[in-house]
Protein backbone atom coordinates (compact mmCIF):
# COMPACT_ATOMS: atom_id res chain seq x y z
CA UNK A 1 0.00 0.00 0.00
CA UNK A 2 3.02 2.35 1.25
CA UNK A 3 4.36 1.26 -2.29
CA UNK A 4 1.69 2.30 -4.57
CA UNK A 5 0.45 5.95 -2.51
CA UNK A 6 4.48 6.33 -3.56
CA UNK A 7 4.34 5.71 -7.07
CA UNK A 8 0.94 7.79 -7.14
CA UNK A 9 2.07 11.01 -5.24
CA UNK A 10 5.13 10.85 -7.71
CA UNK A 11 2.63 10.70 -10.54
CA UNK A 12 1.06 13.71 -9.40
CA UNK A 13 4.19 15.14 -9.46
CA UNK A 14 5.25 15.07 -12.45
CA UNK A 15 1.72 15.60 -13.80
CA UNK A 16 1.23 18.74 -15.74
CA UNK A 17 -1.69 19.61 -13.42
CA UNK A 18 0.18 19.76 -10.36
CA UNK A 19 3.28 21.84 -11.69
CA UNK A 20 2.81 24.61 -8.59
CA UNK A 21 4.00 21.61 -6.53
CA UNK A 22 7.74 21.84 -8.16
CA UNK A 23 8.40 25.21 -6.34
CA UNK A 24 10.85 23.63 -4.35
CA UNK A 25 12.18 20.89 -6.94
CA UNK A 26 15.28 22.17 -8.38
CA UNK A 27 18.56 20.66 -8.73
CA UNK A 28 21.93 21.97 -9.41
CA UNK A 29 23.89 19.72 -12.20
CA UNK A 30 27.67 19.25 -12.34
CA UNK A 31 29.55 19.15 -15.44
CA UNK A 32 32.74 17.44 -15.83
CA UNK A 33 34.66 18.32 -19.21
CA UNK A 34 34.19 15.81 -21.64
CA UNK A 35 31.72 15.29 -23.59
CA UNK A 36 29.77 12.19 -22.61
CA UNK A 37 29.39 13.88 -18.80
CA UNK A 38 28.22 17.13 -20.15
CA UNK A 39 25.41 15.27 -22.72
CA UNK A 40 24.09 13.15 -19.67
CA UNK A 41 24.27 16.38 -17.13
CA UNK A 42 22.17 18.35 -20.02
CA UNK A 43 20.00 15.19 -20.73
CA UNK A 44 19.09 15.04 -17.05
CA UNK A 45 18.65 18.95 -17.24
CA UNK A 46 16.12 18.92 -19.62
CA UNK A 47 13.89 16.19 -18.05
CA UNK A 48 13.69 17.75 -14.84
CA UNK A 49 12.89 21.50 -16.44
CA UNK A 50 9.96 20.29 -19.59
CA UNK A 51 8.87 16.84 -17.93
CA UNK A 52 9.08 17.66 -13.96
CA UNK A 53 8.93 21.19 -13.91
CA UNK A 54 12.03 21.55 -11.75
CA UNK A 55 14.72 24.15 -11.97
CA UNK A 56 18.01 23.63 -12.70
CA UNK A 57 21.37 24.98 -12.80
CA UNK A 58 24.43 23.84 -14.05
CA UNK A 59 28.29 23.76 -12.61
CA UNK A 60 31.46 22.89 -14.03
CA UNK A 61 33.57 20.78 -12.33
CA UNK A 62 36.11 18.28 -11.62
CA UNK A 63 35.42 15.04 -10.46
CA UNK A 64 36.98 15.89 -7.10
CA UNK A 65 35.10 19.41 -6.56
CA UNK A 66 31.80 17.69 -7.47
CA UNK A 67 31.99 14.51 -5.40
CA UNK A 68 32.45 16.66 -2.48
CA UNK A 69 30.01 19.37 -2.72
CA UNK A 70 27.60 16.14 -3.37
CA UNK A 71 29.24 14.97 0.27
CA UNK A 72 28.90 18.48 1.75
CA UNK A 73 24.69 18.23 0.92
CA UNK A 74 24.11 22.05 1.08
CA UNK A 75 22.80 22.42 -2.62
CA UNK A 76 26.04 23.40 -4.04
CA UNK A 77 26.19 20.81 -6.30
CA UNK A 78 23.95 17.64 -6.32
CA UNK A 79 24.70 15.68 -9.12
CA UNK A 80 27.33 14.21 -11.15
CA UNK A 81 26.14 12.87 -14.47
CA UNK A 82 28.87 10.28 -15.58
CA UNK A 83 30.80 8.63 -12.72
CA UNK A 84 32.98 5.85 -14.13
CA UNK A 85 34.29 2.86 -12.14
CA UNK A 86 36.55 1.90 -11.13
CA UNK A 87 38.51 4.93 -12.18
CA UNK A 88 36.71 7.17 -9.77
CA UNK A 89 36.15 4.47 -6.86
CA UNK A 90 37.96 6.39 -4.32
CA UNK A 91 35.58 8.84 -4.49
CA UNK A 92 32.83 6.33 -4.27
CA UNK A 93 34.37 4.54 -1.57
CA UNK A 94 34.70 7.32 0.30
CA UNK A 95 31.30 9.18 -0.35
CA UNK A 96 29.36 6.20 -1.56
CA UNK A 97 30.16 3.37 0.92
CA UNK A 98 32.33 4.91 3.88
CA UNK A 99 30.35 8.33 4.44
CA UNK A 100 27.09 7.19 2.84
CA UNK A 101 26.11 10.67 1.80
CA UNK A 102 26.35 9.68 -2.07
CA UNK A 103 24.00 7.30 -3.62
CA UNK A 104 25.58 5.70 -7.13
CA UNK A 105 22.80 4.95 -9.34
CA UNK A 106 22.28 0.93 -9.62
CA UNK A 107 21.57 1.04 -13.52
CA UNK A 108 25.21 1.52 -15.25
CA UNK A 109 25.88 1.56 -19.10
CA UNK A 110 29.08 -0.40 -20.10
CA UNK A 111 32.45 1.67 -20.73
CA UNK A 112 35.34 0.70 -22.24
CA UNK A 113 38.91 2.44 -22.61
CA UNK A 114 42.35 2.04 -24.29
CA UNK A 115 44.76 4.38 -26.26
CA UNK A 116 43.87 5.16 -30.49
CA UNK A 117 45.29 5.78 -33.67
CA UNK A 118 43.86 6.78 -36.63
CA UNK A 119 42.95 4.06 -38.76
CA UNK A 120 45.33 5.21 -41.52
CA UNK A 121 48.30 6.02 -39.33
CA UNK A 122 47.98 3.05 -37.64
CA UNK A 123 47.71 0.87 -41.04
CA UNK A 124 50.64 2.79 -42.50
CA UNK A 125 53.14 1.85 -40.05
CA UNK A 126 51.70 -1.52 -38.64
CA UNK A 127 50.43 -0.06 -35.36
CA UNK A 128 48.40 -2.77 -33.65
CA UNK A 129 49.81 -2.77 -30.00
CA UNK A 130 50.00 -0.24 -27.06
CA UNK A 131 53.57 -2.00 -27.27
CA UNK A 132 54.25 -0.32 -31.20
CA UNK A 133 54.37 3.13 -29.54
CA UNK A 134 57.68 2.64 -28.35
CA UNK A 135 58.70 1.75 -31.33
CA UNK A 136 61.54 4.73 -32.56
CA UNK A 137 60.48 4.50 -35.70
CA UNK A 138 56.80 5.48 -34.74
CA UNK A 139 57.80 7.94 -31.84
CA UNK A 140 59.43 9.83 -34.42
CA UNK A 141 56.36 10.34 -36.32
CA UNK A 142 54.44 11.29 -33.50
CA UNK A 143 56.43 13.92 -32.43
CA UNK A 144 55.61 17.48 -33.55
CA UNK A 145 57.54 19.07 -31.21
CA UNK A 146 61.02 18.03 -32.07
CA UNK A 147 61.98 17.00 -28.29
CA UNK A 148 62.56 14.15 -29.24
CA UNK A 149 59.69 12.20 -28.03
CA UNK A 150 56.20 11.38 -29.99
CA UNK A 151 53.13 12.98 -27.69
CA UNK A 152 50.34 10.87 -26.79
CA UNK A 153 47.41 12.85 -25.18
CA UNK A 154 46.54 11.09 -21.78
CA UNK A 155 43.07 12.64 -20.74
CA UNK A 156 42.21 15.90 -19.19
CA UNK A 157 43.49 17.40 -15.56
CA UNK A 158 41.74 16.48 -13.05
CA UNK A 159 40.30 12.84 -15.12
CA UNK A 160 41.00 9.51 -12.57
CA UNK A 161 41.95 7.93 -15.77
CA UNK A 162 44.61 10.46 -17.08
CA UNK A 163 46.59 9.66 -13.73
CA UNK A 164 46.26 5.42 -14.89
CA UNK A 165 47.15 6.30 -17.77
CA UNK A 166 50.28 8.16 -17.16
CA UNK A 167 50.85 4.90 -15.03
CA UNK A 168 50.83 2.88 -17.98
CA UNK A 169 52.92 4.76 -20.40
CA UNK A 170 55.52 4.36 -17.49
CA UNK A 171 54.37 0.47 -16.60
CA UNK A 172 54.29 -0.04 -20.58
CA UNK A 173 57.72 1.01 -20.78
CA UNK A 174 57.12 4.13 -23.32
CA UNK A 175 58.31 6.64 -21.26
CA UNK A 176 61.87 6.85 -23.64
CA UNK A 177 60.07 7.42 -26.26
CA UNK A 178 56.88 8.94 -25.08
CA UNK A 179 54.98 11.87 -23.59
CA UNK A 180 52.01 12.05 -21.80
CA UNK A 181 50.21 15.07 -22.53
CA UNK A 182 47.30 16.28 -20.45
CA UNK A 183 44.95 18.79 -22.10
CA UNK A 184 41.45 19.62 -22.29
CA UNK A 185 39.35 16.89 -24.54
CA UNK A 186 38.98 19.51 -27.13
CA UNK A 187 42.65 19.85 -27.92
CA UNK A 188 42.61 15.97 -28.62
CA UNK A 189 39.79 16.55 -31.15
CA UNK A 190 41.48 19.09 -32.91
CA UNK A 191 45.07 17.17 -32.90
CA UNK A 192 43.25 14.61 -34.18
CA UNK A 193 41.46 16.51 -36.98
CA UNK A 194 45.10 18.19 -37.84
CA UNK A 195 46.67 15.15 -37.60
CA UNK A 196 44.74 13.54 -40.36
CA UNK A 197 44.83 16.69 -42.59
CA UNK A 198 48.25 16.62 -42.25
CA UNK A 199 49.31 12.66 -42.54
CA UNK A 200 51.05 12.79 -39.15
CA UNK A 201 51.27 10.28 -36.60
CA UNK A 202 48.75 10.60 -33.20
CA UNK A 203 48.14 8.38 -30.52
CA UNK A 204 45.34 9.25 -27.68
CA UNK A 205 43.55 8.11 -25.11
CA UNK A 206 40.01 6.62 -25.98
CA UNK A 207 37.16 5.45 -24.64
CA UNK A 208 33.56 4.15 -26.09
CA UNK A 209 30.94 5.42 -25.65
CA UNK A 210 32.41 8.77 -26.99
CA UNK A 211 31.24 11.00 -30.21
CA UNK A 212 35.28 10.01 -31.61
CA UNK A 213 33.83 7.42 -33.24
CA UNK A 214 31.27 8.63 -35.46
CA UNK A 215 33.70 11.68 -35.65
CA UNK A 216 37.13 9.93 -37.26
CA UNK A 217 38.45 6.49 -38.44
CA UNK A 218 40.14 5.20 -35.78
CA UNK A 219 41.21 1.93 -34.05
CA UNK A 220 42.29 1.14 -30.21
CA UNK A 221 44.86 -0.23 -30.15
CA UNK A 222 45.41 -3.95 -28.12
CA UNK A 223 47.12 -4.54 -24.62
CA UNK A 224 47.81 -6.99 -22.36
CA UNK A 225 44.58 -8.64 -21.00
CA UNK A 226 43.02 -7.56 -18.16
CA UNK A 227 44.90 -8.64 -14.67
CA UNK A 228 43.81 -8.06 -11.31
CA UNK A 229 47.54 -8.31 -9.96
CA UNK A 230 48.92 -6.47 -12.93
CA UNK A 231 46.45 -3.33 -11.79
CA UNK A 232 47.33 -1.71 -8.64
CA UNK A 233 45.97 2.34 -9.03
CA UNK A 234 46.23 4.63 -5.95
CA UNK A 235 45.26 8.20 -6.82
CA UNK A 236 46.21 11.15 -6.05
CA UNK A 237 43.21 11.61 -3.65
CA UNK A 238 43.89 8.81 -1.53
CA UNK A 239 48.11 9.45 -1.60
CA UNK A 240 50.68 12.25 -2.45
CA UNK A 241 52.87 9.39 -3.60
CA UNK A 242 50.11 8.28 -5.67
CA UNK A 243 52.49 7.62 -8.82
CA UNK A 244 55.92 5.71 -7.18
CA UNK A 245 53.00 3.49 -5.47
CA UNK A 246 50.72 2.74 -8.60
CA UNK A 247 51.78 0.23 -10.98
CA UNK A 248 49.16 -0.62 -13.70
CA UNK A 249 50.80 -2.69 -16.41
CA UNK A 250 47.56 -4.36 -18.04
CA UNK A 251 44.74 -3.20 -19.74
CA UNK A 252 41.50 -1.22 -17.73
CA UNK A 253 38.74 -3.80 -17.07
CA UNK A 254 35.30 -2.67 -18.91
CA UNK A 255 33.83 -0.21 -17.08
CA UNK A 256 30.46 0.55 -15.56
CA UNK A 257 29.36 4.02 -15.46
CA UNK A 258 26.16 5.82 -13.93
CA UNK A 259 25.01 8.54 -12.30
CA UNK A 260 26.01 9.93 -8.35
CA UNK A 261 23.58 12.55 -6.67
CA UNK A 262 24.06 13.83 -3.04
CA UNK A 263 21.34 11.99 -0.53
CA UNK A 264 20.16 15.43 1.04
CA UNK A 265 18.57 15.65 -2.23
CA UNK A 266 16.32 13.04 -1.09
CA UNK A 267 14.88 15.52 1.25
CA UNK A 268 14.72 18.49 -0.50
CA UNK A 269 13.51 17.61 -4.15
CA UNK A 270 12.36 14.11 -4.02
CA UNK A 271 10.72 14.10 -7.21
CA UNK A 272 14.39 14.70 -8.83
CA UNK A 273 15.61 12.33 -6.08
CA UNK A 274 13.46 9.53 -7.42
CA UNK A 275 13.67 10.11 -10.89
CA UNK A 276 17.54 10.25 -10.75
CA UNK A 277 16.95 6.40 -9.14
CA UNK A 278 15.56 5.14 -12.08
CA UNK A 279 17.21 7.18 -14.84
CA UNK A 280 18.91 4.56 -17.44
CA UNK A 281 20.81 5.01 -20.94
CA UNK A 282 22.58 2.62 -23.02
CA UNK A 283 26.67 3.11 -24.33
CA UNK A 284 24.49 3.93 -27.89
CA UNK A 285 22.67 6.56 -26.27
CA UNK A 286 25.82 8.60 -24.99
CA UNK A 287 27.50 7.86 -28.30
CA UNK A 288 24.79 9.48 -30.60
CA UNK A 289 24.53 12.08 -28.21
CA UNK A 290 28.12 13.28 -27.85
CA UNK A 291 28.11 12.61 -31.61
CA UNK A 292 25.70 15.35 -32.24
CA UNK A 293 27.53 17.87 -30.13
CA UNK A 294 31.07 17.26 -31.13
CA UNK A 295 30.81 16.66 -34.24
CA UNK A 296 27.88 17.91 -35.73
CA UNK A 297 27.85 21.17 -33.21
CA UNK A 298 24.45 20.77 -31.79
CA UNK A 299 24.18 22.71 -28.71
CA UNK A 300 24.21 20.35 -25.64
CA UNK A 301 20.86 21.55 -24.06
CA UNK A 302 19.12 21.09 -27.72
CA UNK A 303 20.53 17.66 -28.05
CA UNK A 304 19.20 16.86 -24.97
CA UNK A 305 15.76 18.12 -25.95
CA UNK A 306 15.88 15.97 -29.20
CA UNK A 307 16.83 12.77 -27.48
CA UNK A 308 13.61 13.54 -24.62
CA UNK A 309 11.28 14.56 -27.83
CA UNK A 310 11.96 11.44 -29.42
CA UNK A 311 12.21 8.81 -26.62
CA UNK A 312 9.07 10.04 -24.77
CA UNK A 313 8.54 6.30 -23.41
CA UNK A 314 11.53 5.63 -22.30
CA UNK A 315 10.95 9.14 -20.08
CA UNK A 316 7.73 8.25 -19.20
CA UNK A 317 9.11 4.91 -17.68
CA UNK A 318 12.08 6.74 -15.91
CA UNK A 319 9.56 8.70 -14.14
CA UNK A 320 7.02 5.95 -13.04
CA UNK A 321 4.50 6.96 -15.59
């Protein structure tokens, strides 16, 4: 009985007819960099604002800045759209599990990451391995610079992955030949775009779902399979001497990522609260989306509006209709 006066007061919430209701729903949305986080953060966005009448603001962030304001539970921030694990599992553990003011959403799409070429510079010089990198033959071509070393873009400041991956290019033994680069995800795009205009050599950091793939021919390239003992990641968050303690020397297990919200947002805009519970996507769903805004220049809020417009039962069934 409890059950079902649940599922109708939520109903009524999200009813048109009971809009003056949502004076107090309103949420405020972090955004993370890359693409994928800020399609999800603007997909969520637009379902509270046109189907629950909730307001909503959004704030950029790193993953660090947003788990915490999440912990804090004073509004700041109560969201983060794209949390990917086990890359950012110290900050679940220590929000999620330890402190327990951080719920992780229990419907996940599958993630998977590895370092790209193009498909043409890869072909070219018979580029199939992480392992090929440190070949001097390839490191040469990759380097645009003239230091000596070819540059491999590792992720963005502040990304849990960027710090495994500059783990690995050590662990991989590339570092002779190699350098990590951290930059914002748009510089990668547009090495990548120059790259192929220019028939140089590029190697990057890649994950799917992401709009690169719809965007340019690439391939990722293969590494050593998966091992638990081979994977041993502290970050920085956890220790200063993150890096001399890490040692990651096999490829990242697939991932599952999902949505975080603070749990004083259970209090103070339920409606959101429970629609944030059963909010679901698939790895196709972020693709398309990030595809339209990186490559195609859609503006993230109008993508957003598309995807609700034309998946109206899918929403419906997120909120309990």
């Amino acid at each position: 009985m409890k059950t079902n006066i649940r599922s109708y007061a939520f109903a009524a919430a999200v009813s048109v007819f009971a809009l003056p209701a949502f004076s107090a729903e309103e949420v405020k949305i972090g955004l993370p960099s890359w693409t994928g986080a800020q399609a999800i953060g603007h997909l969520l966005g637009e379902i509270v604002t046109s189907r629950i009448g909730g307001k909503v603001e959004y704030v950029p962030g790193n993953n660090a800045t947003i788990f915490q304001a999440m912990d804090q539970g004073k509004g700041d921030i109560d969201v983060h759209p794209d949390v990917w694990l086990p890359n950012q599992e110290s900050f679940t553990k220590k929000y999620v599990d330890e402190a327990g003011t951080v719920t992780l959403s229990s419907n996940p799409y599958e993630g998977n990451q590895g370092f790209c070429v193009t498909k043409d510079f890869g072909e070219a010089n018979n580029i199939t391995d992480i392992a090929d990198l440190g070949r001097p033959d390839v490191a040469a071509l990759m380097d645009s610079d003239g230091n000596g070393k070819g540059e491999m873009w590792i992720g963005a400041p502040g990304w849990a992955s960027a710090n495994v991956n500059e783990v690995k290019t050590r662990d991989y033994g590339l570092l002779d030949f190699i350098e990590p680069i951290r930059a914002e995800e748009s510089v990668k795009t547009a090495r990548i775009k120059d790259s192929i205009a220019k028939s140089e050599g590029y190697a990057f950091y890649c994950y799917k779902p992401h709009a690169v793939w719809f965007m340019f021919d690439v391939e990722m390239l293969s590494e050593p399979t998966f091992d638990e003992a081979k994977y041993k990641m502290v970050q920085p968050s956890d220790d200063a001497d993150w890096y001399s303690k890490s040692s990651v020397a096999t490829k990242d297990a697939l991932k599952d990522v999902q949505i975080a919200w603070s749990n004083s947002l259970n209090d103070r805009s339920p409606a959101i609260a429970e629609f944030f519970a059963n909010f679901a996507l698939t790895a196709d769903d972020v693709s398309n989306l990030a595809y339209q805004i990186s490559a195609k220049g859609v503006d993230p809020a109008e993508a957003a509006k598309a995807w609700v417009d034309a998946n109206s039962d899918r929403v419906d069934a997120m909120l309990g209709l």
